[in-house]
Protein backbone atom coordinates (compact mmCIF):
# COMPACT_ATOMS: atom_id res chain seq x y z
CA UNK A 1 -12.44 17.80 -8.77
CA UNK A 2 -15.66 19.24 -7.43
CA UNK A 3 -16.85 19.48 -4.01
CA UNK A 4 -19.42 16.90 -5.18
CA UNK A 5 -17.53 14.83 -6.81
CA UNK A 6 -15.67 14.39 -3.40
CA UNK A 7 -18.59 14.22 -1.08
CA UNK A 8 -19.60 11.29 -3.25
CA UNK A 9 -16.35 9.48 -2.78
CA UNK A 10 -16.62 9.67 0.81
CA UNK A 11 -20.19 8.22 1.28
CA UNK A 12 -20.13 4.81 1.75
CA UNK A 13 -21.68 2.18 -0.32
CA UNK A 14 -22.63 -1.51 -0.24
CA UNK A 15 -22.06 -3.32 2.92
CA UNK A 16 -19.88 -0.47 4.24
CA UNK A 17 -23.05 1.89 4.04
CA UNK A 18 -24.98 -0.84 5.97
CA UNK A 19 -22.19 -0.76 8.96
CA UNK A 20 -23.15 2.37 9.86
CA UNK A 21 -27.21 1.70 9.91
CA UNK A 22 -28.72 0.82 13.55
CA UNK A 23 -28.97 -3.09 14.24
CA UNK A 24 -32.51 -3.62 12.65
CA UNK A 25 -31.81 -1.94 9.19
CA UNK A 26 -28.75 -4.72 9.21
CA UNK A 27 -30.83 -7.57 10.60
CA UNK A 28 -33.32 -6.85 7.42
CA UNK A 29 -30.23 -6.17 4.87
CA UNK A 30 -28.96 -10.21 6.42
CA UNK A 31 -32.15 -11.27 5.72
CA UNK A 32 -32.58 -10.38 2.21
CA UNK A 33 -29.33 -11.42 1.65
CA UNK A 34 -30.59 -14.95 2.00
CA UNK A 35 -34.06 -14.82 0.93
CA UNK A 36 -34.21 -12.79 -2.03
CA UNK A 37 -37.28 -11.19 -2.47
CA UNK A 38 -39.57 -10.74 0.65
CA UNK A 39 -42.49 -8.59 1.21
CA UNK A 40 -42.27 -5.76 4.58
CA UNK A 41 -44.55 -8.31 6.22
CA UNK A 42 -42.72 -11.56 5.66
CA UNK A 43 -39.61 -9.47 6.72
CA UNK A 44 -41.33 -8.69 9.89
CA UNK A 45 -41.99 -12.56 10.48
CA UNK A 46 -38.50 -13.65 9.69
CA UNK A 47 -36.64 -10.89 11.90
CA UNK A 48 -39.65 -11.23 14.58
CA UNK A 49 -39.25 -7.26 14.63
CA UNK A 50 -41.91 -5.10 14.48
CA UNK A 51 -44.19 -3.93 11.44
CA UNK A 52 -42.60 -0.42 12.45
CA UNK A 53 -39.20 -1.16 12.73
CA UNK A 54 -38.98 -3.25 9.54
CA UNK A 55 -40.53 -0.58 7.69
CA UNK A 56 -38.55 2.30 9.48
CA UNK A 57 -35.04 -0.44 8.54
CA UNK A 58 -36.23 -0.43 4.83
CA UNK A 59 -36.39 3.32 4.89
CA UNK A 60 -32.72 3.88 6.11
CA UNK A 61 -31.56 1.02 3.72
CA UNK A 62 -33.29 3.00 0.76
CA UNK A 63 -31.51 6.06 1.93
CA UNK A 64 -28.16 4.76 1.03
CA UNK A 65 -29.37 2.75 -2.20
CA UNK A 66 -28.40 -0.97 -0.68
CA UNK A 67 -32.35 -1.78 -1.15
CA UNK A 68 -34.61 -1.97 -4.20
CA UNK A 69 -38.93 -2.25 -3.97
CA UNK A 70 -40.62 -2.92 -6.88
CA UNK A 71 -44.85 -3.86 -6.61
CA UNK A 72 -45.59 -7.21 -6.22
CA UNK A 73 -47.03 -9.26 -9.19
CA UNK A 74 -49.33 -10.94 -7.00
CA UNK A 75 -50.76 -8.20 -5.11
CA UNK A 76 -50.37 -4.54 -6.14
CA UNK A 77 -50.95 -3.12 -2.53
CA UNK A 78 -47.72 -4.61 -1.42
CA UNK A 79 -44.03 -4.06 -2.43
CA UNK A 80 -41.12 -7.12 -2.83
CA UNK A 81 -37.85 -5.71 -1.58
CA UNK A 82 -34.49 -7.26 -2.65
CA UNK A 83 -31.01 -6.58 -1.69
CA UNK A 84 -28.95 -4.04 -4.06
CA UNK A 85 -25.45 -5.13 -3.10
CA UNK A 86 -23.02 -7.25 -4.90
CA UNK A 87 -22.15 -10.39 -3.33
C-alpha cells in the first residue's frame, strides 16, 4: 500500500468530513440536506448568514467533495448547489 493510498483512507468523507468544517459550512450542508437544490443567494436567506460566509461555507464544503454546483437552467450567471452525501 502506498503512502497515498493511505492518506486517502484517513481523510474523511460524507458527514464525517462535514464534522470537522466551522459551524456555517454545516449550517449550509443542513440546509441542502432539506432543500435540495438552492442557489448561494437563497442559501444566504434560509441560514440568514451572510453573502460572504455562505459563499466562503460552499468553498470549504467543495474542498472535501460533500457539495456539487452545476449552472442554473434559469439563469446562467448563477450556480444551484446540492448536497453530495448519501442519506
Amino acid at each position: 500500500m502506498s503512502a497515498t493510498d493511505v492518506q486517502a483512507e484517513a481523510e474523511p468523507t460524507g458527514w464525517d468530513a462535514v464534522a470537522d468544517l466551522p459551524p456555517s459550512a454545516k449550517l449550509v450542508a443542513k440546509v441542502l440536506e432539506y432543500d435540495d437544490r438552492l442557489t448561494q443567494s437563497q442559501l444566504a436567506e434560509e441560514t440568514m448568514l451572510p453573502p460572504r460566509t455562505v459563499r466562503y461555507a460552499l468553498t470549504r464544503l467543495e474542498d472535501v467533495d460533500v457539495v456539487d454546483s452545476r449552472f442554473s437552467f434559469t439563469d446562467a450567471r448563477k450556480r444551484v448547489y446540492t448536497l453530495a452525501i448519501d442519506a
